[in-house]
PDB file of N, CA and C in Angstrom:
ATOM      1  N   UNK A   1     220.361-184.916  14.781  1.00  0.00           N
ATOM      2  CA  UNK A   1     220.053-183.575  15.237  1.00  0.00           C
ATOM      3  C   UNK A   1     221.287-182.894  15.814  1.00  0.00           C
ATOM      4  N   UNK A   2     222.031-183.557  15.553  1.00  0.00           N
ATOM      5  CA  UNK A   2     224.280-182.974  15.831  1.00  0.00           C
ATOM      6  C   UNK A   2     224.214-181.579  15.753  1.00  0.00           C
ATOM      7  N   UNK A   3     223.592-181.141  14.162  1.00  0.00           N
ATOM      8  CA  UNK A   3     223.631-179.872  13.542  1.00  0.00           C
ATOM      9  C   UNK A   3     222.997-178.632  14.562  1.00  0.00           C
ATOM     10  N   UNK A   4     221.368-179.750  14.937  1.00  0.00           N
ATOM     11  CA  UNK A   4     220.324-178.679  15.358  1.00  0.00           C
ATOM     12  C   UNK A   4     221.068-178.238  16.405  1.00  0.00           C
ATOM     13  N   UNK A   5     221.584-179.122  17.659  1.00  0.00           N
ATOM     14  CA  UNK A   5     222.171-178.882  18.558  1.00  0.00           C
ATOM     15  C   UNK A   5     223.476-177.762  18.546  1.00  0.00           C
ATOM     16  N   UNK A   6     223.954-177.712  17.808  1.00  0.00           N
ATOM     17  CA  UNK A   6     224.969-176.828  17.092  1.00  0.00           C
ATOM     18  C   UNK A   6     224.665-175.176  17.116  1.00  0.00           C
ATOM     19  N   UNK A   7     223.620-175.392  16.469  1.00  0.00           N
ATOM     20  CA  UNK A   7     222.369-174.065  15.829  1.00  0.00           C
ATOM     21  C   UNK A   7     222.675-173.435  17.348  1.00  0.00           C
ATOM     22  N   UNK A   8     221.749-174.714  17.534  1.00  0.00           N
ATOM     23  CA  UNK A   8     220.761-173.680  19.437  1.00  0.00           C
ATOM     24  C   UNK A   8     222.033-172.979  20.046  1.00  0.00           C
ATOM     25  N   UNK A   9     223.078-173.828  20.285  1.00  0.00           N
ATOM     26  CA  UNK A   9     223.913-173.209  21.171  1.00  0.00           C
ATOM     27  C   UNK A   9     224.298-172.111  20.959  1.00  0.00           C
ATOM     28  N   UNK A  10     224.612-171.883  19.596  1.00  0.00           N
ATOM     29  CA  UNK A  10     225.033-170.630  18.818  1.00  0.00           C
ATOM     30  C   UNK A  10     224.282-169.524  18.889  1.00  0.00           C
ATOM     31  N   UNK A  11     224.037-168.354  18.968  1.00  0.00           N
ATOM     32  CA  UNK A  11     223.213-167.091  18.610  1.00  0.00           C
ATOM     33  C   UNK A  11     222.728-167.673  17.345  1.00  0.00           C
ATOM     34  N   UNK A  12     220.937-167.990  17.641  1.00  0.00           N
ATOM     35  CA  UNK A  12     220.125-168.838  16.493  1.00  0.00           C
ATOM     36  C   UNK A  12     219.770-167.511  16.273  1.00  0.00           C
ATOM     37  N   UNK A  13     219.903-166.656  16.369  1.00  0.00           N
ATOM     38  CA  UNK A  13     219.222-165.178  16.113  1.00  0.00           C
ATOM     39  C   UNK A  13     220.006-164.587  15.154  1.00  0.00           C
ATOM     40  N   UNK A  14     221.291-165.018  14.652  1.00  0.00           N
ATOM     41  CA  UNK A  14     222.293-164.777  13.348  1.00  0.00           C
ATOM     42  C   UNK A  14     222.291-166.156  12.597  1.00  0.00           C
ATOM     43  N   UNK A  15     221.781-167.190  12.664  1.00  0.00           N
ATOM     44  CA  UNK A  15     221.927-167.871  11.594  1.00  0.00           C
ATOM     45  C   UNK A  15     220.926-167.376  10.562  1.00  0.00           C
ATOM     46  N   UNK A  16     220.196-166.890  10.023  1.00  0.00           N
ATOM     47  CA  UNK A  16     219.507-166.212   8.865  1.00  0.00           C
ATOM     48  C   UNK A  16     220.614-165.559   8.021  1.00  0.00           C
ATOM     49  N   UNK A  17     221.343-164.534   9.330  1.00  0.00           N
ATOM     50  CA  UNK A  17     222.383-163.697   8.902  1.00  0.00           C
ATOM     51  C   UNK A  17     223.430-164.573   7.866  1.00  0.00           C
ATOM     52  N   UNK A  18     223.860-165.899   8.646  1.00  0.00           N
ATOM     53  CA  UNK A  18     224.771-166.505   8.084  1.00  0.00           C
ATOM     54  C   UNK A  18     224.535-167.171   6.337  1.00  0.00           C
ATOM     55  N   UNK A  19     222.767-167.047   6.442  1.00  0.00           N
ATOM     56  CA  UNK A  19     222.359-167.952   5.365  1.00  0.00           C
ATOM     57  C   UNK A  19     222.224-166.788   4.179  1.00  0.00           C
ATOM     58  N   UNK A  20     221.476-165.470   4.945  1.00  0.00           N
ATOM     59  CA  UNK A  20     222.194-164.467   3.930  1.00  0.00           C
ATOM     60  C   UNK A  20     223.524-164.230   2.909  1.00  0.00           C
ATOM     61  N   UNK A  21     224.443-164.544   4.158  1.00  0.00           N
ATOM     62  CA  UNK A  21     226.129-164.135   3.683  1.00  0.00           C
ATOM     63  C   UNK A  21     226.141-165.138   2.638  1.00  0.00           C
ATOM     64  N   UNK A  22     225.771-166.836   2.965  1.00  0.00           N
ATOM     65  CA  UNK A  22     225.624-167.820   1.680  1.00  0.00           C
ATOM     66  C   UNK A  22     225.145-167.411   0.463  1.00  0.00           C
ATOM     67  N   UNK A  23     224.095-167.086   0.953  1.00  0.00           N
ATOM     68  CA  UNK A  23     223.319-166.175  -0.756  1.00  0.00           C
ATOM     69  C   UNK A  23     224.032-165.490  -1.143  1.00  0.00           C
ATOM     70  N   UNK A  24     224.657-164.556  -0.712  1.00  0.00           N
ATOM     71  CA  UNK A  24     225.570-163.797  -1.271  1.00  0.00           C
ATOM     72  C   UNK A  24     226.784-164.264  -1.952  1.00  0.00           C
ATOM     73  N   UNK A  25     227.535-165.053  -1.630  1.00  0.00           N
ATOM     74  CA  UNK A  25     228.634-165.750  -1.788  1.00  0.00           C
ATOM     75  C   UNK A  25     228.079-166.265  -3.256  1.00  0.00           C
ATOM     76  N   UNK A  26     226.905-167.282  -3.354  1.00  0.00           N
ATOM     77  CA  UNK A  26     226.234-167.950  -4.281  1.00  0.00           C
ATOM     78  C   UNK A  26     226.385-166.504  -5.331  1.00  0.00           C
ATOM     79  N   UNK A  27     225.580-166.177  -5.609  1.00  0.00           N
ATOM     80  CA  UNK A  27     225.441-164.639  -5.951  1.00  0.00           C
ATOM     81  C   UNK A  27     226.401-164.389  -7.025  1.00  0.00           C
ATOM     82  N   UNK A  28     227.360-164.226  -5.849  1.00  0.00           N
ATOM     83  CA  UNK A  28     229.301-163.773  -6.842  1.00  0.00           C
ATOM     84  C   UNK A  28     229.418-164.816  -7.522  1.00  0.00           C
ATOM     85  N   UNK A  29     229.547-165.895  -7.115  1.00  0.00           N
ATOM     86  CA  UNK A  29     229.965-166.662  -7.633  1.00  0.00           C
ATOM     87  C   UNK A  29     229.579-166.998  -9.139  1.00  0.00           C
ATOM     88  N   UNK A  30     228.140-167.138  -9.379  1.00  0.00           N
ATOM     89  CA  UNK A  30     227.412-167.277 -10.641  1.00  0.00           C
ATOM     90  C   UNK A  30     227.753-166.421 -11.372  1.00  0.00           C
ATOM     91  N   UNK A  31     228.558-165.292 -11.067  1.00  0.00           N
ATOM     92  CA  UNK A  31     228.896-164.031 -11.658  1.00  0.00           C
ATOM     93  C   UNK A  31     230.052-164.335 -12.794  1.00  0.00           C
ATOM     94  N   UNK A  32     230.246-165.720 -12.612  1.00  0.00           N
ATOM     95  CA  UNK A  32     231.365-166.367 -13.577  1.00  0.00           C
ATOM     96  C   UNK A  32     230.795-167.569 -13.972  1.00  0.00           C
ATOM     97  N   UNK A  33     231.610-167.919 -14.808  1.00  0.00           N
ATOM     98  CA  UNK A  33     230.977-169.494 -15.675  1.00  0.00           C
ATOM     99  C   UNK A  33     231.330-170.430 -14.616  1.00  0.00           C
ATOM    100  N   UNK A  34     230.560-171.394 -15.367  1.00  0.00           N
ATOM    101  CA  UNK A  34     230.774-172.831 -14.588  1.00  0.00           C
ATOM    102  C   UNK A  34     232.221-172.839 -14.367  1.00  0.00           C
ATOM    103  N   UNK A  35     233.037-173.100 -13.177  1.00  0.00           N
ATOM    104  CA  UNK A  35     233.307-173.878 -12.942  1.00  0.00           C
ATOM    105  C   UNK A  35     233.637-175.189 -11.982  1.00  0.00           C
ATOM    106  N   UNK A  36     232.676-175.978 -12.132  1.00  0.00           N
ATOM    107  CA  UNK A  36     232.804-177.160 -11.204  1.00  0.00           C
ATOM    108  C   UNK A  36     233.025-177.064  -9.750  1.00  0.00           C
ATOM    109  N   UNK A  37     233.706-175.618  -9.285  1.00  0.00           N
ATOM    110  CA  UNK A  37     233.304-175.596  -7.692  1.00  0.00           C
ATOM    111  C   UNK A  37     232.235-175.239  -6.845  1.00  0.00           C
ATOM    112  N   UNK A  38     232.474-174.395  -5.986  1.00  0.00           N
ATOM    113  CA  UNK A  38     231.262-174.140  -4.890  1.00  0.00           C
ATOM    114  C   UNK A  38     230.187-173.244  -5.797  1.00  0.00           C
ATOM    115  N   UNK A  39     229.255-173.948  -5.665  1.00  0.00           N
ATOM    116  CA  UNK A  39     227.077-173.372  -6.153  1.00  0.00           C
ATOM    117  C   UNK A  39     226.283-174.556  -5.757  1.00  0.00           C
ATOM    118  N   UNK A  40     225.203-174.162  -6.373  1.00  0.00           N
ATOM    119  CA  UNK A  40     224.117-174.472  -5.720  1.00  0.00           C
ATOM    120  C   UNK A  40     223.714-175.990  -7.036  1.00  0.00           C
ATOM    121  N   UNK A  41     223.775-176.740  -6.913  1.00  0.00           N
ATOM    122  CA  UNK A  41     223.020-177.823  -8.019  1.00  0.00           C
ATOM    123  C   UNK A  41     222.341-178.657  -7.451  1.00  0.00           C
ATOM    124  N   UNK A  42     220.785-178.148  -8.168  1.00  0.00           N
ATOM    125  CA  UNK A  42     219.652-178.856  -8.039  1.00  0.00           C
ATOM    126  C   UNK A  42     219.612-179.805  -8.684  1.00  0.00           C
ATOM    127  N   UNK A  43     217.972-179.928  -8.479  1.00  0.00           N
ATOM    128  CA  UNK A  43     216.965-180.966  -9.995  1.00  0.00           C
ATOM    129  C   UNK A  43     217.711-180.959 -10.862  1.00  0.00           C
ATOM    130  N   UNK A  44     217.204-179.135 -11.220  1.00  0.00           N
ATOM    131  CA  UNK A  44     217.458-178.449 -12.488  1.00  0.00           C
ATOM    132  C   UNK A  44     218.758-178.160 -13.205  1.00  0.00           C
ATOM    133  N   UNK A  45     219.903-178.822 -12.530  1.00  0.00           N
ATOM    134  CA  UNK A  45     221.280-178.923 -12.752  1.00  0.00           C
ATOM    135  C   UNK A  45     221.773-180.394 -13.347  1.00  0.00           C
ATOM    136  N   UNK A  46     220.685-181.292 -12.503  1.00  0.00           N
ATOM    137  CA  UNK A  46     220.947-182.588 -13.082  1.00  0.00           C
ATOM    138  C   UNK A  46     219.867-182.747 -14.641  1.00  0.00           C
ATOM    139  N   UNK A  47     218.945-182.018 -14.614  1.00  0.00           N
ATOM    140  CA  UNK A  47     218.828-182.156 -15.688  1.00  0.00           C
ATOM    141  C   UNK A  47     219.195-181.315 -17.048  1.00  0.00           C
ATOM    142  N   UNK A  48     219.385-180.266 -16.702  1.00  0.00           N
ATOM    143  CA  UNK A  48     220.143-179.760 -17.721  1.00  0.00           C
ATOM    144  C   UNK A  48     221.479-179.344 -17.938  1.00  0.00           C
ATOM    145  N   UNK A  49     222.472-179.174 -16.713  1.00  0.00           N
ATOM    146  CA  UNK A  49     223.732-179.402 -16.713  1.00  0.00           C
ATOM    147  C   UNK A  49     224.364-178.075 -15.932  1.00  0.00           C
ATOM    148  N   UNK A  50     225.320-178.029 -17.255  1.00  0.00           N
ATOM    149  CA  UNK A  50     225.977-176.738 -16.669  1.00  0.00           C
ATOM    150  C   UNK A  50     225.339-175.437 -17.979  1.00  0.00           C
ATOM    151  N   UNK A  51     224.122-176.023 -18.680  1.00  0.00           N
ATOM    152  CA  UNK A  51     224.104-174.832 -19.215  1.00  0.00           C
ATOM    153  C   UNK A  51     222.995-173.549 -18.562  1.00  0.00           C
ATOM    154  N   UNK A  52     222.239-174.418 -17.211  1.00  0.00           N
ATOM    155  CA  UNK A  52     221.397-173.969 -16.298  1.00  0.00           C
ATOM    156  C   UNK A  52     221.944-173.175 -15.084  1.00  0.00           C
ATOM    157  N   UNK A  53     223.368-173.682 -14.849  1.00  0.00           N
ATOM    158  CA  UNK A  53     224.529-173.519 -13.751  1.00  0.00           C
ATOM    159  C   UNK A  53     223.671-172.112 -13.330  1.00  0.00           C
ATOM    160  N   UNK A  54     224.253-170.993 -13.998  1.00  0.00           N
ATOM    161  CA  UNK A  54     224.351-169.662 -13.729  1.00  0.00           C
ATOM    162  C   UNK A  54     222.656-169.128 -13.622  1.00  0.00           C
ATOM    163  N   UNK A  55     221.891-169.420 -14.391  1.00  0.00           N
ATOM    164  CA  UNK A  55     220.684-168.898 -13.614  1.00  0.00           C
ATOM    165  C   UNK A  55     220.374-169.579 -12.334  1.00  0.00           C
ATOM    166  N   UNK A  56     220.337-171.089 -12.605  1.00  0.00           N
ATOM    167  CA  UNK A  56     219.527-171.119 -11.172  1.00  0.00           C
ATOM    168  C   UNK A  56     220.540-170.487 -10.043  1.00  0.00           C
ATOM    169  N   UNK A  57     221.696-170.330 -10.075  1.00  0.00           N
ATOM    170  CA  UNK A  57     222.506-169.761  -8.516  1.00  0.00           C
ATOM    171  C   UNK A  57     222.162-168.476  -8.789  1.00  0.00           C
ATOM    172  N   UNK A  58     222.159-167.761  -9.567  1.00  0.00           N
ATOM    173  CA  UNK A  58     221.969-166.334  -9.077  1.00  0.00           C
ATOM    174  C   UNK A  58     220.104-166.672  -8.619  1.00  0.00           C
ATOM    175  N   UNK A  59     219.337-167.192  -9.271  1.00  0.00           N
ATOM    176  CA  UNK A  59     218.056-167.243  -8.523  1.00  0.00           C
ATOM    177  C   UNK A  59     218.150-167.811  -7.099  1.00  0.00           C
ATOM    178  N   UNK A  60     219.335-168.625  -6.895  1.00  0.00           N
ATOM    179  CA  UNK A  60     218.870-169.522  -5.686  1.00  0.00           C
ATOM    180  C   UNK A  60     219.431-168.420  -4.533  1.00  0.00           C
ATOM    181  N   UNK A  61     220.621-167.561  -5.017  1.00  0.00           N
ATOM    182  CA  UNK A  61     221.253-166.389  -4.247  1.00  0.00           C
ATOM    183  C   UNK A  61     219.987-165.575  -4.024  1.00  0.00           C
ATOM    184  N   UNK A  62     219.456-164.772  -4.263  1.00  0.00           N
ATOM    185  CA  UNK A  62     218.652-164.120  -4.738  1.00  0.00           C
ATOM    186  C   UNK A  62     217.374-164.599  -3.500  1.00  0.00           C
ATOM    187  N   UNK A  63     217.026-165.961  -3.609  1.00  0.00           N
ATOM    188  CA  UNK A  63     215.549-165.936  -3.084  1.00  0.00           C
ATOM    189  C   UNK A  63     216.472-166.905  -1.288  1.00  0.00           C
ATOM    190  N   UNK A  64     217.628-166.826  -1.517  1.00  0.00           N
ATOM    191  CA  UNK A  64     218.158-167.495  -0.023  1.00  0.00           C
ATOM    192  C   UNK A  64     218.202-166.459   0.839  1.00  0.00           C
ATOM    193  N   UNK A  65     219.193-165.232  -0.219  1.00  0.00           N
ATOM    194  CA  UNK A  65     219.326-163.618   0.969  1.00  0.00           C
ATOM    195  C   UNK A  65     217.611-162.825   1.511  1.00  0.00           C
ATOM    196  N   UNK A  66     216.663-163.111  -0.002  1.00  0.00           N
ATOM    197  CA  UNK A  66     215.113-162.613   1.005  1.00  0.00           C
ATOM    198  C   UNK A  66     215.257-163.279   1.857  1.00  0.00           C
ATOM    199  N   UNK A  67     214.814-164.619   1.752  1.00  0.00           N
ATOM    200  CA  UNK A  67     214.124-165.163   2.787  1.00  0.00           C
ATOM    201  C   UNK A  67     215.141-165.486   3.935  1.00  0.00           C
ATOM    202  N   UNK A  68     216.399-165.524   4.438  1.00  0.00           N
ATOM    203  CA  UNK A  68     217.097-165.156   4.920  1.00  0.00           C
ATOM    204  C   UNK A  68     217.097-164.126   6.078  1.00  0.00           C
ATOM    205  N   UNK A  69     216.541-162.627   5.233  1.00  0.00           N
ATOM    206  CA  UNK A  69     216.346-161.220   5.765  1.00  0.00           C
ATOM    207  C   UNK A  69     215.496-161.555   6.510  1.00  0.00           C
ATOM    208  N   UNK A  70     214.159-162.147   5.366  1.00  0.00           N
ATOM    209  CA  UNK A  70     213.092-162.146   6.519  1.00  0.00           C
ATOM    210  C   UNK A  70     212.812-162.915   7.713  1.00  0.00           C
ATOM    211  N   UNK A  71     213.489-164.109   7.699  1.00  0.00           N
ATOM    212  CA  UNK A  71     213.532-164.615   8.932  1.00  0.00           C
ATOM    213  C   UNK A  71     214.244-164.189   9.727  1.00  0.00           C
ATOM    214  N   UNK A  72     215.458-163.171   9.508  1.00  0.00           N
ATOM    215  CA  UNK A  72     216.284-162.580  10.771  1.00  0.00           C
ATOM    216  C   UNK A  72     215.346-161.439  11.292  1.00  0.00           C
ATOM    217  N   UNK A  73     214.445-161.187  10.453  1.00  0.00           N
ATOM    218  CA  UNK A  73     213.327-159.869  11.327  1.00  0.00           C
ATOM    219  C   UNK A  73     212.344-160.435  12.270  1.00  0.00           C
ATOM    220  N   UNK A  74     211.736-162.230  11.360  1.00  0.00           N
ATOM    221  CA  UNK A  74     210.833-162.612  12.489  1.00  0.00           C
ATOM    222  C   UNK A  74     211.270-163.308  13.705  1.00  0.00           C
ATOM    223  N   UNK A  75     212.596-163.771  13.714  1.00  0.00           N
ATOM    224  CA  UNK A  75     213.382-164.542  15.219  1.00  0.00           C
ATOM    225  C   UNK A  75     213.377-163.051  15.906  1.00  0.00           C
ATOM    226  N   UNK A  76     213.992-161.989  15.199  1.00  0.00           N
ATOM    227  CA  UNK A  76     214.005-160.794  16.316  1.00  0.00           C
ATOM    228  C   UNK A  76     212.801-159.760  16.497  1.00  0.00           C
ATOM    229  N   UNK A  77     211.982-160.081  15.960  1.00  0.00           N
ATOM    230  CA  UNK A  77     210.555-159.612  16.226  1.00  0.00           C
ATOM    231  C   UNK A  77     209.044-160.235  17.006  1.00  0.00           C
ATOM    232  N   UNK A  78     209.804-161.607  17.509  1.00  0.00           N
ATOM    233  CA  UNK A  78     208.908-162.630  17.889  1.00  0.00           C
ATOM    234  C   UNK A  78     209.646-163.389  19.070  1.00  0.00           C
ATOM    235  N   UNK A  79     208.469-164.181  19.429  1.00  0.00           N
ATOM    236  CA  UNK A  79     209.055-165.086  20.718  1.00  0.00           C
ATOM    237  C   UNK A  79     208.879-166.190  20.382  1.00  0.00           C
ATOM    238  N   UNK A  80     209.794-166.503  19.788  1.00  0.00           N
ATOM    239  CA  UNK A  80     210.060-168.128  18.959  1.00  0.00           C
ATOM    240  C   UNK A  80     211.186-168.931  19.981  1.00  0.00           C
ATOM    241  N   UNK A  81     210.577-170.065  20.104  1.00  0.00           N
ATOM    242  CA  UNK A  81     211.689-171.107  20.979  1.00  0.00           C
ATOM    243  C   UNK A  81     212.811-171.266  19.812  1.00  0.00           C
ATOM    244  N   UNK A  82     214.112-171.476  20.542  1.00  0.00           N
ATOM    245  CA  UNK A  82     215.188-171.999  19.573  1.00  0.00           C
ATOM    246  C   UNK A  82     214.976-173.277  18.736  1.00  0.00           C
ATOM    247  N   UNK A  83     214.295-173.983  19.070  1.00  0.00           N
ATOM    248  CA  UNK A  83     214.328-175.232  18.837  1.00  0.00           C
ATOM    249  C   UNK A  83     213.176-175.264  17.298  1.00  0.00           C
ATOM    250  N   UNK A  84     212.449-174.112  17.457  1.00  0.00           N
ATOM    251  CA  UNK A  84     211.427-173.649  16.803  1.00  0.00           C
ATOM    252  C   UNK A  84     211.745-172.808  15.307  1.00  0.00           C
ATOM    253  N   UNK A  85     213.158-172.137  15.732  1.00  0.00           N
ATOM    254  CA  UNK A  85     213.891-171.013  14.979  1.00  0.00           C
ATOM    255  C   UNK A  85     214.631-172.193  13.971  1.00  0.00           C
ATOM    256  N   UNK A  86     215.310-173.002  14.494  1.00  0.00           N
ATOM    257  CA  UNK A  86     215.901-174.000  13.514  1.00  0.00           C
ATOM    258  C   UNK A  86     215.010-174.708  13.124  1.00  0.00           C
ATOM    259  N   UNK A  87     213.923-175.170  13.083  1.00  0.00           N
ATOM    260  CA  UNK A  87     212.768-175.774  12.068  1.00  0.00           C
ATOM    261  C   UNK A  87     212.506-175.112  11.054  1.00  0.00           C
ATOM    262  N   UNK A  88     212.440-173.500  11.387  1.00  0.00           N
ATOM    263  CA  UNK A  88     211.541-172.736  10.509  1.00  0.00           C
ATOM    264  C   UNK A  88     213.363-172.685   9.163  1.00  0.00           C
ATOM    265  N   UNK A  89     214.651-172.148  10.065  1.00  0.00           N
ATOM    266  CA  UNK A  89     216.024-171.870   9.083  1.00  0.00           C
ATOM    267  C   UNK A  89     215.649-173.054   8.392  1.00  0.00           C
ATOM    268  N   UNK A  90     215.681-174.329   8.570  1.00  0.00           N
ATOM    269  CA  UNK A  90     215.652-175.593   7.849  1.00  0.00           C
ATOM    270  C   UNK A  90     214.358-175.759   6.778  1.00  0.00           C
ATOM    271  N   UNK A  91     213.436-175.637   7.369  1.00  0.00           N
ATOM    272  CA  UNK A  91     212.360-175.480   6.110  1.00  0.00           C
ATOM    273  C   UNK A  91     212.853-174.387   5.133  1.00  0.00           C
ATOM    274  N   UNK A  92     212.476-173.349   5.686  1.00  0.00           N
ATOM    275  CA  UNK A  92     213.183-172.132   4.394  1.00  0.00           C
ATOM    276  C   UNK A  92     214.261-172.597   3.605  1.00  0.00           C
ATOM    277  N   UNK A  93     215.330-173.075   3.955  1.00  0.00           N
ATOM    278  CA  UNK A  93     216.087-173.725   2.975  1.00  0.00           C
ATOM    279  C   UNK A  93     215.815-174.287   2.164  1.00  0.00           C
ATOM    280  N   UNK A  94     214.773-175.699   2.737  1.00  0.00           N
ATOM    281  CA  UNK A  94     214.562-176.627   1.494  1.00  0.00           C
ATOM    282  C   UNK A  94     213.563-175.624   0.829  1.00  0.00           C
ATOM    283  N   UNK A  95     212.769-174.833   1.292  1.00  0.00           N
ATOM    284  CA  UNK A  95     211.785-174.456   0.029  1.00  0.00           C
ATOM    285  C   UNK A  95     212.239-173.543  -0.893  1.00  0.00           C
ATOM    286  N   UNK A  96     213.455-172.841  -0.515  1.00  0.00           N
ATOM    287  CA  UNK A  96     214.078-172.053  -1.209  1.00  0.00           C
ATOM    288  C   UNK A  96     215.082-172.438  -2.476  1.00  0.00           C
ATOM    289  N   UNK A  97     215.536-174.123  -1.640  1.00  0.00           N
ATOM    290  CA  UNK A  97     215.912-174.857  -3.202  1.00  0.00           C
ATOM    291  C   UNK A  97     215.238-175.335  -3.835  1.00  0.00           C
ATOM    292  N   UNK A  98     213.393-175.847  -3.318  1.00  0.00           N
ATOM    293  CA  UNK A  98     212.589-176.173  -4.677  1.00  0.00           C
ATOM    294  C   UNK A  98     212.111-174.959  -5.186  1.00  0.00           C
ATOM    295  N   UNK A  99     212.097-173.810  -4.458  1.00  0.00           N
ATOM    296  CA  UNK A  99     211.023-172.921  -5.148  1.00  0.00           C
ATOM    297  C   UNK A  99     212.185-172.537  -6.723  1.00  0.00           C
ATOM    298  N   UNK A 100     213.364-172.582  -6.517  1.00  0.00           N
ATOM    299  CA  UNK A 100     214.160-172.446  -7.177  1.00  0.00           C
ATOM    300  C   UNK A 100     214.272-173.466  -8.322  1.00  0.00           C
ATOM    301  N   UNK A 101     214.168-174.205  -8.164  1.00  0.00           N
ATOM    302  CA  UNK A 101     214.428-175.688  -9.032  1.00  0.00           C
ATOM    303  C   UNK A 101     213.377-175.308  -9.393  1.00  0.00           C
ATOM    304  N   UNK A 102     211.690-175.362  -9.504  1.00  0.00           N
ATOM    305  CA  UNK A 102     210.609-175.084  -9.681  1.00  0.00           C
ATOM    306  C   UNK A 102     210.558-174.106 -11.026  1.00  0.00           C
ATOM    307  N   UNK A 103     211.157-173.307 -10.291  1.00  0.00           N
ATOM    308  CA  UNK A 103     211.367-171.666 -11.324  1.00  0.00           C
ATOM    309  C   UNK A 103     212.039-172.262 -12.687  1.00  0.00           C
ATOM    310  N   UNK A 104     213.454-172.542 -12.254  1.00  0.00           N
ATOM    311  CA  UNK A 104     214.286-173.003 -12.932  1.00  0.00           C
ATOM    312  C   UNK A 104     213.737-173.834 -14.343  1.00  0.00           C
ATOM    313  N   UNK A 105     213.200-174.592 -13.653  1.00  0.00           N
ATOM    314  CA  UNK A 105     212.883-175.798 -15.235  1.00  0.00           C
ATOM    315  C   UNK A 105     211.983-175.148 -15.761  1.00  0.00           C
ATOM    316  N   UNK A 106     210.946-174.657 -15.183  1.00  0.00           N
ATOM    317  CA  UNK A 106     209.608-173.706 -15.841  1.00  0.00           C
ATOM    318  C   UNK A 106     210.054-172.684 -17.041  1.00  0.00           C
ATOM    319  N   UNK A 107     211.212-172.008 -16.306  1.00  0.00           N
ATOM    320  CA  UNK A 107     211.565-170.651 -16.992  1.00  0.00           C
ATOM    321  C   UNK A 107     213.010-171.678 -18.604  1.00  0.00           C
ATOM    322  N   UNK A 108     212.989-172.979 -18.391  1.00  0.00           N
ATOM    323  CA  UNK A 108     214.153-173.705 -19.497  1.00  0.00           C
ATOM    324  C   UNK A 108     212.960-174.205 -20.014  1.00  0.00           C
ATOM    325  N   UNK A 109     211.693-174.965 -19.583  1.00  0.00           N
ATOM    326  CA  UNK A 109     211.002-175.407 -20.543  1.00  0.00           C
ATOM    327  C   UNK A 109     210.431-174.373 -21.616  1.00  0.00           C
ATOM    328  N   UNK A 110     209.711-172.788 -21.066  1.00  0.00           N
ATOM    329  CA  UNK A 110     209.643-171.982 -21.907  1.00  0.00           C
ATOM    330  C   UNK A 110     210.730-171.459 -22.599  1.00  0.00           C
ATOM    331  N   UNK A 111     212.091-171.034 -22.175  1.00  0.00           N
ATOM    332  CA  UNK A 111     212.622-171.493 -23.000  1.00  0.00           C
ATOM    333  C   UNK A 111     213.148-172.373 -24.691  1.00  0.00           C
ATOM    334  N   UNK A 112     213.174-173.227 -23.859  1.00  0.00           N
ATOM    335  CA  UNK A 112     213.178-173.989 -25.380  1.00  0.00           C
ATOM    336  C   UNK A 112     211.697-174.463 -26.081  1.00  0.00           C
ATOM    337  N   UNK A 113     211.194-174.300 -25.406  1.00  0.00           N
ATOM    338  CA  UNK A 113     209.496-174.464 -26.594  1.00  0.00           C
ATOM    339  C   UNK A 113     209.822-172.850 -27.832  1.00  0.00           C
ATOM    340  N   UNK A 114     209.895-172.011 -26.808  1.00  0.00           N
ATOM    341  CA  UNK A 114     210.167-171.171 -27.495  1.00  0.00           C
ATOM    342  C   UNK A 114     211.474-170.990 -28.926  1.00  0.00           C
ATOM    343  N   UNK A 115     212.324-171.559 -28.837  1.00  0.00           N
ATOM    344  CA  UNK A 115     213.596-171.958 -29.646  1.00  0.00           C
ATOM    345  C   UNK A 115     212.563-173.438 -30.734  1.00  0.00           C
ATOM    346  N   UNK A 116     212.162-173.933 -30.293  1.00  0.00           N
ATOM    347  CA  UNK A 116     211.591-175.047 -31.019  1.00  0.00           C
ATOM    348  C   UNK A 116     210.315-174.739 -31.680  1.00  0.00           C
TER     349      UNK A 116
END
């Protein structure tokens, strides 16, 4: 809990902000081909490679900066303990990389049924 401890001390009321700026970063980045540095690789990367690379990061950009936004409205619209605020940043993350991975293979399996 090194990290959580980290969080709290910090203005937990801008880490959304910060996870935004990530999405964003992700974002640009997909904006170019693979290459082998900083993105996002899931599931859906290990199983289909680098020819998945560029959708799933612009999706994973994409659904990190919402949900991101929206948690910087509900820490500053609510009376959430800190300790409470980094549970919720940490869940949103992971669900934001399965909801992504999720998408991802769904939208390659139709895909290629479709090609086949």
């Amino acid at each position: 809990m090194f990290v959580a401890g980290i969080i709290e001390k910090a203005q937990v009321d801008s880490v959304p902000l910060l996870f935004a700026v990530l999405g964003l970063v992700v974002l640009v980045i997909s904006a170019q081909e693979y290459t082998g540095g900083i993105g996002y690789r899931g599931l859906a990367f290990i199983c289909y490679g680098k020819r998945i690379w560029q959708f799933s990061n612009r999706l994973f950009g994409g659904i990190l900066m919402g949900t991101s936004l929206l948690l910087y409205l509900i820490f500053r619209l609510s009376e959430i303990s800190a300790s409470n605020k980094v549970l919720m940043a940490t869940i949103s993350c992971f669900l934001c990389a399965l909801i992504c991975d999720i998408v991802t293979l769904i939208y390659k399996k139709e895909e290629n049924s479709k090609q086949g």
